[in-house]
PDB file of N, CA and C in Angstrom:
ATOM      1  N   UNK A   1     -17.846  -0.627  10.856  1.00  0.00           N
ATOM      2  CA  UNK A   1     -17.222  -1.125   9.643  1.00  0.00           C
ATOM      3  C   UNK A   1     -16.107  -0.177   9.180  1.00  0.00           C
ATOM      4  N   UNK A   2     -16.430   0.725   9.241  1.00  0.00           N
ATOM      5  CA  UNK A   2     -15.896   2.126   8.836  1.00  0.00           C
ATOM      6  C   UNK A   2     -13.964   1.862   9.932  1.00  0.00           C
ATOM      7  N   UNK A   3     -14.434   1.953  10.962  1.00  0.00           N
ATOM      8  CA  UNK A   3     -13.440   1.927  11.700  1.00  0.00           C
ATOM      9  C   UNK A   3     -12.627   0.657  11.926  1.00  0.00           C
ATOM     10  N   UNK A   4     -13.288  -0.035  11.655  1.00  0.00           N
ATOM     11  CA  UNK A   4     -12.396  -2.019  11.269  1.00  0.00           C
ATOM     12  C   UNK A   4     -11.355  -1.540   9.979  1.00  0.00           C
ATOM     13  N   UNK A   5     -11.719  -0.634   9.139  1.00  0.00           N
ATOM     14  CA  UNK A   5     -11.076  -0.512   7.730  1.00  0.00           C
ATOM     15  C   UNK A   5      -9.732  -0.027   8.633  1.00  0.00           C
ATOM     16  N   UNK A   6     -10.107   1.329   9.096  1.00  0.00           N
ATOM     17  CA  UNK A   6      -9.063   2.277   9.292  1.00  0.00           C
ATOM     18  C   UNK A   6      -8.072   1.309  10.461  1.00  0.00           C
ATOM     19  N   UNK A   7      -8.353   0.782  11.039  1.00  0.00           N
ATOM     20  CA  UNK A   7      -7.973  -0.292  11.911  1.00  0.00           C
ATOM     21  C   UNK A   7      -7.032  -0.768  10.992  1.00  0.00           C
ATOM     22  N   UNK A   8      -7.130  -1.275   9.912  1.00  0.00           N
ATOM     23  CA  UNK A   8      -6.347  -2.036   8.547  1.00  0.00           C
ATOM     24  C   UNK A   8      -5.433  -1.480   8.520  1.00  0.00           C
ATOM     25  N   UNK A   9      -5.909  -0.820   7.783  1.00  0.00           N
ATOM     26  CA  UNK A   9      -4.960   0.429   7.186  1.00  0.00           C
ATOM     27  C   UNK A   9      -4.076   1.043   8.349  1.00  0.00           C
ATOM     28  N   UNK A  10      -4.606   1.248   9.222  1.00  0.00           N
ATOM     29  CA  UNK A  10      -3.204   1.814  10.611  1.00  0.00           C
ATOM     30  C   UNK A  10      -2.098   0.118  10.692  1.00  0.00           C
ATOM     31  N   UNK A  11      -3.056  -0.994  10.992  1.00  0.00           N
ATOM     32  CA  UNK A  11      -1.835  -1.786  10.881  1.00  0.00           C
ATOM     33  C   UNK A  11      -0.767  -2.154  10.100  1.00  0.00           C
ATOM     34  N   UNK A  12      -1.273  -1.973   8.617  1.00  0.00           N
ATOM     35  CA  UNK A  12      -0.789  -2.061   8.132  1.00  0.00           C
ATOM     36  C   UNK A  12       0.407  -1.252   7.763  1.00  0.00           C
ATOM     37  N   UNK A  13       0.387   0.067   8.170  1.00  0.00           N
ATOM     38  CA  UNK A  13       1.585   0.865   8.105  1.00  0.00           C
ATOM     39  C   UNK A  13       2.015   0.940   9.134  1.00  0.00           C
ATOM     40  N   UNK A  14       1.566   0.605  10.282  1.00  0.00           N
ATOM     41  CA  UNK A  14       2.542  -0.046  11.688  1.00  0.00           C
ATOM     42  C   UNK A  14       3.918  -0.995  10.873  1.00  0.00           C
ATOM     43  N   UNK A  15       3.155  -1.709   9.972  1.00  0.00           N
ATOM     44  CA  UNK A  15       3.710  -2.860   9.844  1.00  0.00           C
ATOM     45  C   UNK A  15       5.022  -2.475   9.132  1.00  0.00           C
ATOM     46  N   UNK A  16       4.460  -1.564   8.050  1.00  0.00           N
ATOM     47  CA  UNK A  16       5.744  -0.999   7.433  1.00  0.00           C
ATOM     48  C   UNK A  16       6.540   0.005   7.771  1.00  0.00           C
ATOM     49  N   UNK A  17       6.423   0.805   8.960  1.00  0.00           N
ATOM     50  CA  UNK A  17       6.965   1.722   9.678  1.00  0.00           C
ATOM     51  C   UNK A  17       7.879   0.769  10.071  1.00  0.00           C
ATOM     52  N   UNK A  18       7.961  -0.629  10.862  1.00  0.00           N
ATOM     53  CA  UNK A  18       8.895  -1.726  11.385  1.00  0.00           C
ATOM     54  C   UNK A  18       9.549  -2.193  10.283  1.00  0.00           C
ATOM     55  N   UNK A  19       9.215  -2.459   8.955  1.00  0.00           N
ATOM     56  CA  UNK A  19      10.326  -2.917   8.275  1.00  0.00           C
ATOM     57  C   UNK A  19       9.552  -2.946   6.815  1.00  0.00           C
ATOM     58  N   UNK A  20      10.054  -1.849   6.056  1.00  0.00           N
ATOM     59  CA  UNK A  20       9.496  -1.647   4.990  1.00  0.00           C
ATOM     60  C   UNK A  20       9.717  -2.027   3.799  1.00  0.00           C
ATOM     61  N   UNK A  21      10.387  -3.389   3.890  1.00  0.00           N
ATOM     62  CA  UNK A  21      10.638  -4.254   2.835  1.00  0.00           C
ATOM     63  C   UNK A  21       9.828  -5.910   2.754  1.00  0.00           C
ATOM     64  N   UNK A  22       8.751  -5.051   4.213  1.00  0.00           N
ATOM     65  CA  UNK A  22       7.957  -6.426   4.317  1.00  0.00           C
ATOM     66  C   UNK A  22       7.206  -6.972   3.510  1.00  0.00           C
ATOM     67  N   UNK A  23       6.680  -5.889   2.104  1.00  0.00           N
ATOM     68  CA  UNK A  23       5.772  -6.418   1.668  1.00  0.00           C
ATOM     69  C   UNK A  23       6.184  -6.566  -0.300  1.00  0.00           C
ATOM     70  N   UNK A  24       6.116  -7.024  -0.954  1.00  0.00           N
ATOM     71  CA  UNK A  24       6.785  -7.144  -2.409  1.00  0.00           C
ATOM     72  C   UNK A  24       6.363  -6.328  -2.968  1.00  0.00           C
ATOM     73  N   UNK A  25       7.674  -6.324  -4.126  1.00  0.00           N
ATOM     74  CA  UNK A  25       7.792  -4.857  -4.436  1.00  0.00           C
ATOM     75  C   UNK A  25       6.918  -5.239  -6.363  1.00  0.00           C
ATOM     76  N   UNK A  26       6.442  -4.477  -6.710  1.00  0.00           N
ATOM     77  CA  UNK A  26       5.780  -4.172  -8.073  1.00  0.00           C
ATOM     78  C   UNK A  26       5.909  -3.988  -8.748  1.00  0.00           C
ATOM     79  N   UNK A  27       6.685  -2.941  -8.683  1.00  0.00           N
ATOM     80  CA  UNK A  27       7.225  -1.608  -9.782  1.00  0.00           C
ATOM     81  C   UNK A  27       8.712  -1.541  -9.863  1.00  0.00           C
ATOM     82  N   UNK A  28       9.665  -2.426 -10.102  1.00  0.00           N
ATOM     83  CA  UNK A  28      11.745  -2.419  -9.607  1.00  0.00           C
ATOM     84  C   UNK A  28      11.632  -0.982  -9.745  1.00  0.00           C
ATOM     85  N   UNK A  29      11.060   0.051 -11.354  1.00  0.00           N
ATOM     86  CA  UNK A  29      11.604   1.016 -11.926  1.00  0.00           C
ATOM     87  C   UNK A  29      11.533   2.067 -10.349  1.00  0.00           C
ATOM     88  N   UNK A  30      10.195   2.205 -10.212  1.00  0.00           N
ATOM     89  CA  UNK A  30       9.379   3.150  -9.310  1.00  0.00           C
ATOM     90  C   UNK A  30      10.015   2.629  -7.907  1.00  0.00           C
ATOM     91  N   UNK A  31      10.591   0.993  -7.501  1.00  0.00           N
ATOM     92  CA  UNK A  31      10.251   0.496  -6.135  1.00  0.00           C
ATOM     93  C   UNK A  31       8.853   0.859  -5.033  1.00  0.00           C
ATOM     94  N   UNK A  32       8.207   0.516  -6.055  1.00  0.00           N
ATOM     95  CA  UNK A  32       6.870   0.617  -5.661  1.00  0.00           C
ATOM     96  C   UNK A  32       6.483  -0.849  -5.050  1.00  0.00           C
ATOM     97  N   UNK A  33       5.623  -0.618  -3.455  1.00  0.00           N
ATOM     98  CA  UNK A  33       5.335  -2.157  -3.089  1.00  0.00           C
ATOM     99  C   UNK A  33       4.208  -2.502  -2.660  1.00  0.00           C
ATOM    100  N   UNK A  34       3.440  -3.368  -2.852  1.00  0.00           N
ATOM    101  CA  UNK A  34       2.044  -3.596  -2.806  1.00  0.00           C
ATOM    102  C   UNK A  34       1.451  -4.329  -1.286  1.00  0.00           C
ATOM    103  N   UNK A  35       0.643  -3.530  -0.332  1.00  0.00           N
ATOM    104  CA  UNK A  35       0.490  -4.008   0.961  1.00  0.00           C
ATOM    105  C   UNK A  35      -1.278  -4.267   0.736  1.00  0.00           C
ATOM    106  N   UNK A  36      -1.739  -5.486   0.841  1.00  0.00           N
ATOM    107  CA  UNK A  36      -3.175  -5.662   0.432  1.00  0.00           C
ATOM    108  C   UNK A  36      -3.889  -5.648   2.304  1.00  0.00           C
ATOM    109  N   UNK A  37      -4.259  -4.657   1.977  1.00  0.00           N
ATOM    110  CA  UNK A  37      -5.713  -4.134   3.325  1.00  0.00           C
ATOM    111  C   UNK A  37      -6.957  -5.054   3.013  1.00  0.00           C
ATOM    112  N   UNK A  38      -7.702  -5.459   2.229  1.00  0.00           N
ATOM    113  CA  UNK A  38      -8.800  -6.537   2.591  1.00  0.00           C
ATOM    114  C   UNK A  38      -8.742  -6.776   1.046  1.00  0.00           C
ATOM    115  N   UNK A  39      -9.928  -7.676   0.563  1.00  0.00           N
ATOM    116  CA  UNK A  39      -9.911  -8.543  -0.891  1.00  0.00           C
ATOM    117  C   UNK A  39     -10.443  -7.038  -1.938  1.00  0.00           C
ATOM    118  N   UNK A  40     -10.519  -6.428  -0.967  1.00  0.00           N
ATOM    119  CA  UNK A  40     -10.869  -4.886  -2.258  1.00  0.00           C
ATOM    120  C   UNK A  40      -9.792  -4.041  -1.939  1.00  0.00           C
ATOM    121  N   UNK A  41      -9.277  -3.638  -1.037  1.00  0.00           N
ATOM    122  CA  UNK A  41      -8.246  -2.539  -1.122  1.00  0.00           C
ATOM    123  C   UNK A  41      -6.765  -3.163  -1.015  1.00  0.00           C
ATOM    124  N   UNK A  42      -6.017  -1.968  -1.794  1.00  0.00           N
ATOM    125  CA  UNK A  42      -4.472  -2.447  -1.546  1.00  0.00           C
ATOM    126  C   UNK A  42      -4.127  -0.880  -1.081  1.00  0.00           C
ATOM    127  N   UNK A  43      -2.479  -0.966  -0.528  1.00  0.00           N
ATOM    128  CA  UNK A  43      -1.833  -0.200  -0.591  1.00  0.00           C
ATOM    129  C   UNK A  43      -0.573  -0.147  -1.004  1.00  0.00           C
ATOM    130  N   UNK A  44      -0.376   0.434  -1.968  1.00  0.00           N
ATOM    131  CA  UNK A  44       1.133   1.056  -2.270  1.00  0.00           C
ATOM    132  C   UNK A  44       1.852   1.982  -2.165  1.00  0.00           C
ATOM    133  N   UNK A  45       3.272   1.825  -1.327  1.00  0.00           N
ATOM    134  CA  UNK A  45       4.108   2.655  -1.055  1.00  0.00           C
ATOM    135  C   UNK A  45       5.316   2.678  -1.505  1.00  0.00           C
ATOM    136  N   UNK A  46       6.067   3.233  -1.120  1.00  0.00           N
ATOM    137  CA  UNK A  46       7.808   3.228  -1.529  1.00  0.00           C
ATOM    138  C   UNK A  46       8.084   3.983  -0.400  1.00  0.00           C
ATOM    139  N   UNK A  47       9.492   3.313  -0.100  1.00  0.00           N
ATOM    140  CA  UNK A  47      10.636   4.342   0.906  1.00  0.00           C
ATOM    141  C   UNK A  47      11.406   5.377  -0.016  1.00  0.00           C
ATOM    142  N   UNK A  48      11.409   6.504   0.070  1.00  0.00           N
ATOM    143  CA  UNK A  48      12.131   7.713  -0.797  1.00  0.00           C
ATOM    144  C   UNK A  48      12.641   8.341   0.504  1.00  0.00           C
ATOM    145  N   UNK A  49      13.846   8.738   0.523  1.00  0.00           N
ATOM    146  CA  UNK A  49      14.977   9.814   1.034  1.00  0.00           C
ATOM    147  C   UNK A  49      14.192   8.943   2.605  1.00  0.00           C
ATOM    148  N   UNK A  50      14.358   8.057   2.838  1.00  0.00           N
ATOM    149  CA  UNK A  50      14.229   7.865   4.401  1.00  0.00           C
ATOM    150  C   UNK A  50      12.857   7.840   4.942  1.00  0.00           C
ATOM    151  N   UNK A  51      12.296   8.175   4.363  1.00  0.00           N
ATOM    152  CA  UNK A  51      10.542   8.199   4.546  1.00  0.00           C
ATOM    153  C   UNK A  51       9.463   7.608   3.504  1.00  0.00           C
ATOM    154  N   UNK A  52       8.545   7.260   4.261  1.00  0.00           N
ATOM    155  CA  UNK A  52       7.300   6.448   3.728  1.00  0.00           C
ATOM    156  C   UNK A  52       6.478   7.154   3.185  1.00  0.00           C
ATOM    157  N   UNK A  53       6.833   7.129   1.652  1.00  0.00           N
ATOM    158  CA  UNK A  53       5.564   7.830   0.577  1.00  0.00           C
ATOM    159  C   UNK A  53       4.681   6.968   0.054  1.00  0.00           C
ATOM    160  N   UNK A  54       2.890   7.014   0.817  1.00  0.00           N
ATOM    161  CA  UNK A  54       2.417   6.047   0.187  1.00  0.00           C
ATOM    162  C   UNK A  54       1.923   7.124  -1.296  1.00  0.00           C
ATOM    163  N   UNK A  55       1.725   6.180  -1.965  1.00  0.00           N
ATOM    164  CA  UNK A  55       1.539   6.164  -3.447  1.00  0.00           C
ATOM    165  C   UNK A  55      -0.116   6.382  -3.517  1.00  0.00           C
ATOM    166  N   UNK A  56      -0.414   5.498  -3.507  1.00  0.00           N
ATOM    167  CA  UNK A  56      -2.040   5.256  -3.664  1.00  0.00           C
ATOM    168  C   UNK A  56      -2.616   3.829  -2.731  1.00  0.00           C
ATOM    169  N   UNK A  57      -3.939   4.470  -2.043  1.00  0.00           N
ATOM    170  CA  UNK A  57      -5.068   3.604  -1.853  1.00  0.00           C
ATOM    171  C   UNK A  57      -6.109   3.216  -2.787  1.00  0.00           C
ATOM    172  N   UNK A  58      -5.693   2.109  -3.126  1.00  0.00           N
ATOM    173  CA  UNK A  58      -6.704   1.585  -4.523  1.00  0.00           C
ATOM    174  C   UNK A  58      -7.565   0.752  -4.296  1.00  0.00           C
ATOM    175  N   UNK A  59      -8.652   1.000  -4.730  1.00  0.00           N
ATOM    176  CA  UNK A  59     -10.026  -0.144  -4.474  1.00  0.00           C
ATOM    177  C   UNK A  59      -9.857  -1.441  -5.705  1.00  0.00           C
ATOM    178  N   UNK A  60     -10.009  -2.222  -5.482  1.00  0.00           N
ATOM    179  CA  UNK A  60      -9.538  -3.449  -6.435  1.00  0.00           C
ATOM    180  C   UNK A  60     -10.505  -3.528  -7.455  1.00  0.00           C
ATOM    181  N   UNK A  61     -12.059  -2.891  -6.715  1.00  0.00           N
ATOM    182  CA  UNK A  61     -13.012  -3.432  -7.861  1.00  0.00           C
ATOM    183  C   UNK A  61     -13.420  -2.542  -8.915  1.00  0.00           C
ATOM    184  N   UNK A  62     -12.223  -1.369  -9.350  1.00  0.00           N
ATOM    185  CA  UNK A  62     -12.358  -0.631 -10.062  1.00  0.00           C
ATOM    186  C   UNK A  62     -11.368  -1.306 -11.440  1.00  0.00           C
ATOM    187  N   UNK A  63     -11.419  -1.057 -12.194  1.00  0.00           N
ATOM    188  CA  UNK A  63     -10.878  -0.911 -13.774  1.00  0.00           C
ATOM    189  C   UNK A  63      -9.483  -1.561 -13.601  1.00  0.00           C
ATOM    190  N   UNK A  64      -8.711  -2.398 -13.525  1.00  0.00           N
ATOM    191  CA  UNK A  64      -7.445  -2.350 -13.418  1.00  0.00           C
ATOM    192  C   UNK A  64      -6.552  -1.127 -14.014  1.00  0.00           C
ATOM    193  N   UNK A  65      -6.745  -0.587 -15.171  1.00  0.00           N
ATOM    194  CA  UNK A  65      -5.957   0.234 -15.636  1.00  0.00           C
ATOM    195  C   UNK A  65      -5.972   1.554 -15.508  1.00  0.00           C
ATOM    196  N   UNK A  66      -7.091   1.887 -14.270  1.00  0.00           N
ATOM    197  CA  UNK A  66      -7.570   2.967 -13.541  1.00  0.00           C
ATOM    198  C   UNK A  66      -6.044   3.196 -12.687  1.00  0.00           C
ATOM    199  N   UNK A  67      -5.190   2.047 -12.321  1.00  0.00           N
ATOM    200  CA  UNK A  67      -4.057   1.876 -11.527  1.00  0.00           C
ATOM    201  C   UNK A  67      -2.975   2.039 -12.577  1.00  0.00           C
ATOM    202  N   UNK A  68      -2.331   3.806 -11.897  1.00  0.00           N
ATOM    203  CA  UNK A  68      -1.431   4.253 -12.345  1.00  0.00           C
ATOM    204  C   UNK A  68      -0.280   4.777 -11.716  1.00  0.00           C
ATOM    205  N   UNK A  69       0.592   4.975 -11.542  1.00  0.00           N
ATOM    206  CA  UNK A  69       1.988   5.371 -10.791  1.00  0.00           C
ATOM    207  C   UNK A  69       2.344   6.549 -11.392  1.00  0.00           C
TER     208      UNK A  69
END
């Protein structure tokens, strides 16, 4: 199970390593963009100076306002 996740999560930044405007963006201010890994986790990143800063791995079934930038 453990390794199906990380499986996710590697594709998913495969995905955005290929084109990192694949996934919508959240935040215009921040260009922050939201890549959803299964019905509980997301990921958010941004491209800064040429490279992929992810932001945060967030579990969905926590607090919404636990989610901060």
């Amino acid at each position: 199970m453990v390794n199906r996740f990380i499986n996710r999560v590697d594709d998913n930044i495969n995905l955005i390593l290929k084109d990192s405007k694949i996934f919508p963006v959240i935040n215009e201010d921040l260009q922050i963009r939201k890549s959803v890994i299964s019905k509980h986790n997301t990921l958010y990143y941004r491209e800064k100076a040429g490279k992929l800063e992810i932001i945060r791995l967030f579990d969905s079934r926590q607090a919404p306002n636990k989610l901060k930038f």
